[in-house]
C-alpha atoms as a PDB file:
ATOM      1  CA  UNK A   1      -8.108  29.152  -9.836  1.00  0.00           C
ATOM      2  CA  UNK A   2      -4.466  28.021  -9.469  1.00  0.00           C
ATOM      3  CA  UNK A   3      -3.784  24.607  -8.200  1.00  0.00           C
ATOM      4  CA  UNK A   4      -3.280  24.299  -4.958  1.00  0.00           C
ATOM      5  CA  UNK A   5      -0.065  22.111  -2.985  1.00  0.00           C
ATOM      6  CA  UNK A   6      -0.736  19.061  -1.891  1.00  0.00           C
ATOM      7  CA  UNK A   7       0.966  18.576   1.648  1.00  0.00           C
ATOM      8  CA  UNK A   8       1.276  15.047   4.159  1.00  0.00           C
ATOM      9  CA  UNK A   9      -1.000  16.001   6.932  1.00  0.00           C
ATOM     10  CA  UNK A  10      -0.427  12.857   8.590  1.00  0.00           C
ATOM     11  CA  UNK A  11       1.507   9.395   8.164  1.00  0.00           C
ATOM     12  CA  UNK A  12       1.267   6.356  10.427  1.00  0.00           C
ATOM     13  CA  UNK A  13       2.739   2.598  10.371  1.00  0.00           C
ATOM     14  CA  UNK A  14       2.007  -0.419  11.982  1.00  0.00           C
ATOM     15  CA  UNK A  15       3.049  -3.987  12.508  1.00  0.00           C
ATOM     16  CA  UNK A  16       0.946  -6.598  14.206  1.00  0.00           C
ATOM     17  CA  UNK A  17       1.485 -10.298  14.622  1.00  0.00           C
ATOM     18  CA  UNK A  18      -1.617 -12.939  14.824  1.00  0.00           C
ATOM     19  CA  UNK A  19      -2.202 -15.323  17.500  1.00  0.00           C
ATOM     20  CA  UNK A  20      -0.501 -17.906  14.704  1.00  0.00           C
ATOM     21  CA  UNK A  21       2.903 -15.714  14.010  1.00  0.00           C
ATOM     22  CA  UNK A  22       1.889 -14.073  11.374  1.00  0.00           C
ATOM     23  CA  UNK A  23       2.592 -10.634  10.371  1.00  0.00           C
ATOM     24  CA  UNK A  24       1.075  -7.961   8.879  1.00  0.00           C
ATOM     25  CA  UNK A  25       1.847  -4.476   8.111  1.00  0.00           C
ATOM     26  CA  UNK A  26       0.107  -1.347   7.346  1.00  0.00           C
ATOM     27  CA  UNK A  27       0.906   2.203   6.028  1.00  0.00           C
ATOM     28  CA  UNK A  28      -1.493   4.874   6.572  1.00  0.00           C
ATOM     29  CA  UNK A  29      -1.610   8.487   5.134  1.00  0.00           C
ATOM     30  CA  UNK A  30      -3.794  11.496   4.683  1.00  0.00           C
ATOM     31  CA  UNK A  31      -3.210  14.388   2.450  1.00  0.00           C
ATOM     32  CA  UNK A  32      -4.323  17.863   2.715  1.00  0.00           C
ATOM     33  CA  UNK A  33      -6.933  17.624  -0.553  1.00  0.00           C
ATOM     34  CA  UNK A  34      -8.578  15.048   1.707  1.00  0.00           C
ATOM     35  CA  UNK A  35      -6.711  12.045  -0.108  1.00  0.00           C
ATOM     36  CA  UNK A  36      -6.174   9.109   2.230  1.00  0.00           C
ATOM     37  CA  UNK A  37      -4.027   6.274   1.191  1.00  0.00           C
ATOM     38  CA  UNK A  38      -3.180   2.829   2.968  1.00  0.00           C
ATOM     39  CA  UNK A  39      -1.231  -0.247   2.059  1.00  0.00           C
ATOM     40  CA  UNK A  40      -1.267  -3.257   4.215  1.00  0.00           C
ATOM     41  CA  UNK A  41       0.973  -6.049   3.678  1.00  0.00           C
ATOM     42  CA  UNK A  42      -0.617  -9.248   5.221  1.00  0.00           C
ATOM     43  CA  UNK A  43       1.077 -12.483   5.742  1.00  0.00           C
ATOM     44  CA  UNK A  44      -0.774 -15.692   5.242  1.00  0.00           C
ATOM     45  CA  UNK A  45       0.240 -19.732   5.295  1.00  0.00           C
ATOM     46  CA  UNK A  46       1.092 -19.886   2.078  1.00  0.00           C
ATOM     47  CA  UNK A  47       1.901 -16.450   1.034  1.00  0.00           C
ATOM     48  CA  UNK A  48       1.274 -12.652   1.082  1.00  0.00           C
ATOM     49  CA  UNK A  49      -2.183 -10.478   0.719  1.00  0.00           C
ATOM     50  CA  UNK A  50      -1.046  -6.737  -0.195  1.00  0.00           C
ATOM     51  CA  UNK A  51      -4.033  -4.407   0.070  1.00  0.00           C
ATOM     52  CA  UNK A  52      -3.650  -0.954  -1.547  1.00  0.00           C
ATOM     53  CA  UNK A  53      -6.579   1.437  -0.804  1.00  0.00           C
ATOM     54  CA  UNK A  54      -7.270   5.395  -1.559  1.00  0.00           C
ATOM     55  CA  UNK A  55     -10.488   7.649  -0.472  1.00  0.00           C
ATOM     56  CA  UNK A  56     -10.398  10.916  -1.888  1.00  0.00           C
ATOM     57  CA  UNK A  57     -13.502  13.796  -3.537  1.00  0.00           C
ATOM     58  CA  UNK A  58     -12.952  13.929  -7.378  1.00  0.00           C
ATOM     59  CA  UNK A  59     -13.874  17.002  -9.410  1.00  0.00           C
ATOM     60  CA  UNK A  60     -17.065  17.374  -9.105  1.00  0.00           C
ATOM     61  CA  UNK A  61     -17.058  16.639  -5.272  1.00  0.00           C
ATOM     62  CA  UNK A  62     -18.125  13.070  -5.223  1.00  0.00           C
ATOM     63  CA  UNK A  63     -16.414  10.469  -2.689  1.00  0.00           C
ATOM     64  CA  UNK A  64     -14.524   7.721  -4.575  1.00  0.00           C
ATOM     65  CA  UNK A  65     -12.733   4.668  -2.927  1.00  0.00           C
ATOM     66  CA  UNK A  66     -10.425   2.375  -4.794  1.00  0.00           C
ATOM     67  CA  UNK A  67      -9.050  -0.805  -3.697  1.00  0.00           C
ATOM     68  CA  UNK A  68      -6.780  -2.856  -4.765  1.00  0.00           C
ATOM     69  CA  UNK A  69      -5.840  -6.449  -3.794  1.00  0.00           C
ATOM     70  CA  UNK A  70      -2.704  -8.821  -4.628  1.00  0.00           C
ATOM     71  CA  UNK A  71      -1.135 -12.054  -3.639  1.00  0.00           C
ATOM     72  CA  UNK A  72       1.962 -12.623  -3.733  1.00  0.00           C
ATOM     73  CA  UNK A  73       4.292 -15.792  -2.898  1.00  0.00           C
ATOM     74  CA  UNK A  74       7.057 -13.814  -1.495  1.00  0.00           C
ATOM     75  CA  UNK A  75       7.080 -10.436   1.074  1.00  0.00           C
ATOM     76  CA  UNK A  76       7.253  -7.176  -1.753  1.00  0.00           C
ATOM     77  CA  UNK A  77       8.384  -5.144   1.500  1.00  0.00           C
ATOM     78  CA  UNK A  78      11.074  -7.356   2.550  1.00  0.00           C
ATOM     79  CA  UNK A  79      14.221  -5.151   1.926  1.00  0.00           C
ATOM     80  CA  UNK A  80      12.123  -2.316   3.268  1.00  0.00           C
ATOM     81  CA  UNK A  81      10.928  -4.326   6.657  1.00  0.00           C
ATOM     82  CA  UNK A  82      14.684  -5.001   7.370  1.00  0.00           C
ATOM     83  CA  UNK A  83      15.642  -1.614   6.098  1.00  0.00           C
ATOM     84  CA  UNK A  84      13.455   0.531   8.749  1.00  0.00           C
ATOM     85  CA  UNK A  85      10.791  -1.746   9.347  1.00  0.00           C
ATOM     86  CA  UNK A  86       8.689  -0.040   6.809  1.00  0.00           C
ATOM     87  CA  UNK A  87       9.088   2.691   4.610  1.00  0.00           C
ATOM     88  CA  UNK A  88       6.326   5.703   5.035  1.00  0.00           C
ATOM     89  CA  UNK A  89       6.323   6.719   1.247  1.00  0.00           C
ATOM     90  CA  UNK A  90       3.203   4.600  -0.139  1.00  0.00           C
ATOM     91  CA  UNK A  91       4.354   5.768  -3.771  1.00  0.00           C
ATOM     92  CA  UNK A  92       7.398   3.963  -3.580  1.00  0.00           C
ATOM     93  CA  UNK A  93       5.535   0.883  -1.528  1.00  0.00           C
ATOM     94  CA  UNK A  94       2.880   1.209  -4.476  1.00  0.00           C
ATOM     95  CA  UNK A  95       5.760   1.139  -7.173  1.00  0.00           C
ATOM     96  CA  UNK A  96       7.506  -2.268  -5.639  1.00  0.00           C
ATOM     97  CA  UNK A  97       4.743  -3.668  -5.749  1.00  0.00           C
ATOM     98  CA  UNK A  98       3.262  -2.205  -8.974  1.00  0.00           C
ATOM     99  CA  UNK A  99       6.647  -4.018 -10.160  1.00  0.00           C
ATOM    100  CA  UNK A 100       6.731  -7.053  -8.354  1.00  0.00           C
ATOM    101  CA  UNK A 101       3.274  -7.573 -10.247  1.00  0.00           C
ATOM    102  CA  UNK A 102       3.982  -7.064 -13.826  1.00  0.00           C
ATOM    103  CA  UNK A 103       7.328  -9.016 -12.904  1.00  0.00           C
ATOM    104  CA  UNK A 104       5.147 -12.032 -12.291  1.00  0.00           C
ATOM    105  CA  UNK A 105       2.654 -11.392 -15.332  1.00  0.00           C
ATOM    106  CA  UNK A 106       4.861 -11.214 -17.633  1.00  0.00           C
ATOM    107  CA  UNK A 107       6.222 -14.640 -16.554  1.00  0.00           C
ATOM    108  CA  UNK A 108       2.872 -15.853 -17.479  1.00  0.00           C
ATOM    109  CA  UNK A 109       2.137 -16.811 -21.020  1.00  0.00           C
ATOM    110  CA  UNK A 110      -1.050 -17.693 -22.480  1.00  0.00           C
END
């Protein structure tokens, strides 16, 4: 059985603001092997919570969800919220902050 292409079926992005000024933003996508990712960005008073999650069937046809959660002192979207308000590509989201993180670990010493 060969493998078959995975396509974007659908992509959506949206900003909201809280009744305290706060922002948050969130990334949606769906894939056509019934993968959906999203990443929201939310800000807080002292901070940022980033939220990665992804649904999808593994091999042997079994729903799995992953989630991830961060904080982070400073916006990881920031260049790409002033760029185009938010970039659509969740890999490259995933990767900024994938290396915003270890950035920060490896700060940390033990």
């Amino acid at each position: 059985m060969a493998d078959e292409k995975v396509t974007l079926k659908s992509s959506t992005k949206e900003t909201n603001t809280n009744k305290n000024g706060k922002a948050s933003f969130t990334v949606r996508e769906s894939y056509s092997n019934d993968t959906s990712r999203s990443i929201t960005v939310e800000e807080v008073e002292n901070g940022f919570i980033v939220r990665v999650e992804k649904s999808y069937y593994d091999k042997n046809k079994n729903y799995k969800w992953e989630e991830k959660k961060y904080i982070s002192k400073t916006n990881p979207l920031e260049k790409k919220v002033s760029k185009q308000m938010m970039s659509t590509d969740t890999e490259e989201i995933i990767g900024s902050i994938d290396s915003y993180i270890k950035s920060v670990t490896n700060k940390i010493s033990v």
